[in-house]
Structures are given as C-alpha cells and as structure tokens.
Protein backbone atom coordinates (compact mmCIF):
# COMPACT_ATOMS: atom_id res chain seq x y z
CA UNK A 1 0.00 0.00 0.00
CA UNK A 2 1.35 3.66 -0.26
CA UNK A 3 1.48 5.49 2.52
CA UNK A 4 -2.51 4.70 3.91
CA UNK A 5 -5.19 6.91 4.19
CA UNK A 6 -5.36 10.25 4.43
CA UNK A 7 -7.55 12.34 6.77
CA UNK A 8 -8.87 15.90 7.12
CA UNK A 9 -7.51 18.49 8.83
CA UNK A 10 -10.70 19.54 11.15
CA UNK A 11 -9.41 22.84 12.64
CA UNK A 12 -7.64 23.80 9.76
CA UNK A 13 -10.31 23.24 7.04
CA UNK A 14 -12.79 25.03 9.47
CA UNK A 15 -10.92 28.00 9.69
CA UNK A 16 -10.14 28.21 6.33
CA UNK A 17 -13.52 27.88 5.24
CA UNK A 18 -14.73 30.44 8.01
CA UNK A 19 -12.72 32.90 6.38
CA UNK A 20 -13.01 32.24 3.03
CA UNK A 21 -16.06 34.29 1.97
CA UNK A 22 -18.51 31.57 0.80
CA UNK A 23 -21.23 31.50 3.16
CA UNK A 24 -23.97 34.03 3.35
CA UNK A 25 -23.58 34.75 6.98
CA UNK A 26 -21.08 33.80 9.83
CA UNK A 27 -21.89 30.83 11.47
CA UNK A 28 -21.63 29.48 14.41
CA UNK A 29 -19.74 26.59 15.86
CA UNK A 30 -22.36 24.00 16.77
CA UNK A 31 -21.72 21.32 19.97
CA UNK A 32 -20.75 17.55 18.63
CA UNK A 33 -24.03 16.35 20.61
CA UNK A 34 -26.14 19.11 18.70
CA UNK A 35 -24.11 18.30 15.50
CA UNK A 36 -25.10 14.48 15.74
CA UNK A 37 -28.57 15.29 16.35
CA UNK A 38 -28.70 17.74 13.41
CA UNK A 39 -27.00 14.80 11.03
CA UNK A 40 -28.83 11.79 12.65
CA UNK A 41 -25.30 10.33 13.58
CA UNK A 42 -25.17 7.43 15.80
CA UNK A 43 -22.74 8.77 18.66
CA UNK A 44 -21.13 5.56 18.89
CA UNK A 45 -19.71 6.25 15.41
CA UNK A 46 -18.40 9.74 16.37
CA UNK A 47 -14.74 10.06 17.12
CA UNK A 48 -15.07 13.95 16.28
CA UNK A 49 -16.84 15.99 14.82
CA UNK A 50 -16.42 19.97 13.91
CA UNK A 51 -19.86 21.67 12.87
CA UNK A 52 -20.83 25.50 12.16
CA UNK A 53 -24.44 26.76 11.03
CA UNK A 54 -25.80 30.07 9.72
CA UNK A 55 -29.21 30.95 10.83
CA UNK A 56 -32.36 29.12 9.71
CA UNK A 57 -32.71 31.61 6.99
CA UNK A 58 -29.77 29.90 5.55
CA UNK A 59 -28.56 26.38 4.65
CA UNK A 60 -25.01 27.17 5.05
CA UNK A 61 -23.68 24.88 7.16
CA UNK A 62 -19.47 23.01 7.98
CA UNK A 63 -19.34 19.79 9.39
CA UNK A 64 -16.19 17.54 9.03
CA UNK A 65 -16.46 14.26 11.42
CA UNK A 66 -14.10 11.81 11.80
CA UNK A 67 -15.64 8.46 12.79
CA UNK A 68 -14.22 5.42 14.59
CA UNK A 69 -13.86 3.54 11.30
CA UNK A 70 -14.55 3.84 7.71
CA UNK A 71 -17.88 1.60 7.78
CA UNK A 72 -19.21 4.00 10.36
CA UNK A 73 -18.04 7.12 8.18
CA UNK A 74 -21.29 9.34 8.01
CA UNK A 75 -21.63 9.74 4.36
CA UNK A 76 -25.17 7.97 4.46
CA UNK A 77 -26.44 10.10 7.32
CA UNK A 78 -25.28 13.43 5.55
CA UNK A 79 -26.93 12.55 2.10
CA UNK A 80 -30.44 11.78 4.21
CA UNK A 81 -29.65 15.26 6.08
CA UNK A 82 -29.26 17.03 2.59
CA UNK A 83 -32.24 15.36 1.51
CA UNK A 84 -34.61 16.53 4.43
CA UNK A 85 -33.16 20.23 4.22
CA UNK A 86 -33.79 20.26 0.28
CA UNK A 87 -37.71 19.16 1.49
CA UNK A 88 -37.63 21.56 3.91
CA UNK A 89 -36.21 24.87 2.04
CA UNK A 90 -38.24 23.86 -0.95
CA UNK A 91 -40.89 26.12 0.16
CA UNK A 92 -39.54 27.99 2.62
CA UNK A 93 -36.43 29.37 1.01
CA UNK A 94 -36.04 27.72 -2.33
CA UNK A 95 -33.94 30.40 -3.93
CA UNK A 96 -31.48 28.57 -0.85
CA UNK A 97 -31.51 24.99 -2.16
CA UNK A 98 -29.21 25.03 -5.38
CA UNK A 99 -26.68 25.27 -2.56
CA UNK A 100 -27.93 22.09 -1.23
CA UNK A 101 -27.77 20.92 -4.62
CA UNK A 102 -24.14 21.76 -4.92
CA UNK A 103 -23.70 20.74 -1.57
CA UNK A 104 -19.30 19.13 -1.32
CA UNK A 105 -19.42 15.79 0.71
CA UNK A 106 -15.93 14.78 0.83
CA UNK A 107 -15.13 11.18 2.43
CA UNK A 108 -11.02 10.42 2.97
CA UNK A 109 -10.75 7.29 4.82
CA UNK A 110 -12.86 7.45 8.23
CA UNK A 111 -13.30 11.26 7.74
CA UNK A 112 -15.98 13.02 6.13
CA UNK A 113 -16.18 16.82 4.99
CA UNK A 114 -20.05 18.31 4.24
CA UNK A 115 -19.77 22.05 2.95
CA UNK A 116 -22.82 24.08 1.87
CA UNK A 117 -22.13 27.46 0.58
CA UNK A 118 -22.31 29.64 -2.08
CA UNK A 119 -19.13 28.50 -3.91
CA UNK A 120 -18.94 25.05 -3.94
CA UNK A 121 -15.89 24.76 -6.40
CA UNK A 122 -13.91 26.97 -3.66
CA UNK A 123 -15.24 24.80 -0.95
CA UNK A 124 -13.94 21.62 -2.05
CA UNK A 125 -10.75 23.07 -2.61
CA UNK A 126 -10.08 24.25 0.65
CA UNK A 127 -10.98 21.14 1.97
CA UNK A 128 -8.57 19.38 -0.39
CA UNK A 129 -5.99 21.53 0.82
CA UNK A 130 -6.81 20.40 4.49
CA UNK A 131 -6.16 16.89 3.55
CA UNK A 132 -2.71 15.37 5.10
C-alpha cells in the first residue's frame, strides 16, 4: 500500500472555510451532541466531529467528522440530512436549495467533509488543501 489513508484536517479546514467568503452569513460553531442530532449520527460512530451553522434563513452549514472507522463514516447520514433540508427549504427558502444541490461531501478514509455554501468549487478546494 502507499502510505494509507489520508484524513482531514478539522481545525484547519474550518478555519479556512470560516474565512473564506462563501457562506452568506457567519456561522456558528455548533456542539458535537447538537451536531449528531442535526446529522442523525449514531454517537457511537463519532470520534469527532467539527460543525458551524448560519441561521435558519440559511442552509449554510461546515461539518467535518471523523468516525471510529470507515464503515461507520457518516456519508449515508449526511446525504439523508441534505435530503430533508432540500424538502424543507423547498418552500420555505427555495432560492437557498441550489446550494444544497451543490452541496461538497468529501469522504477520505474514516473522515468526512459536508460544505454548503455559495461556492462550492472553492469549498472543495479548501478542503482538499486540508487533507494530510
């Protein structure tokens, strides 16, 4: 093999993408527990887990989690979460959900990166960056 996986650098990719200039608003950091509520993770599965949100007027939203293994790597939980926002924002705000859309989900090994924004191209990027 050459050289293993590689994983995401949590803090690093978060800050970068905090000051970036791709989300409508400044978000917030969010609590893991309130994180793997909002993303209908299984706790268990949670060795990490980095999350930011905008307001509800926005979908604009960071996680990057690293779970305890690759199986339990949340990729399944964040497409169902995209899925339920897009339903929700559909009426609400639906001028918000080609960012949903164009939402990066980035899975290295047993980490995953979600990014809604504005500029997903600049999004994924950064997060590629973060990678080590």
């Amino acid at each position: 093999a050459c050289g293993g996986t590689k994983t995401i650098d949590a803090d690093t990719a978060a800050s970068k993408l905090m000051s970036s200039g791709i989300f409508a608003e400044q978000l917030e950091e969010v609590n893991t527990s309130v994180a793997e509520k909002r993303l209908s993770l299984n706790s268990d599965d949670v060795e990490s887990c980095k999350a930011y949100a905008g307001t509800k007027a926005v979908v604009d939203e960071i996680a990057i989690i690293k779970a305890v293994s690759p199986e339990a790597a949340a990729k399944a939980a964040i497409d169902k979460h995209l899925e339920t926002q897009k339903k929700s924002y559909s009426s609400y705000r639906p001028d918000e959900v080609p960012k949903l859309d164009n939402a990066v989900v980035i899975t290295e090994g047993s980490s995953v990166a979600f990014v809604v924004s504005k500029d997903s191209d600049k999004a994924k990027q950064i997060v590629k960056d973060c990678l080590k």
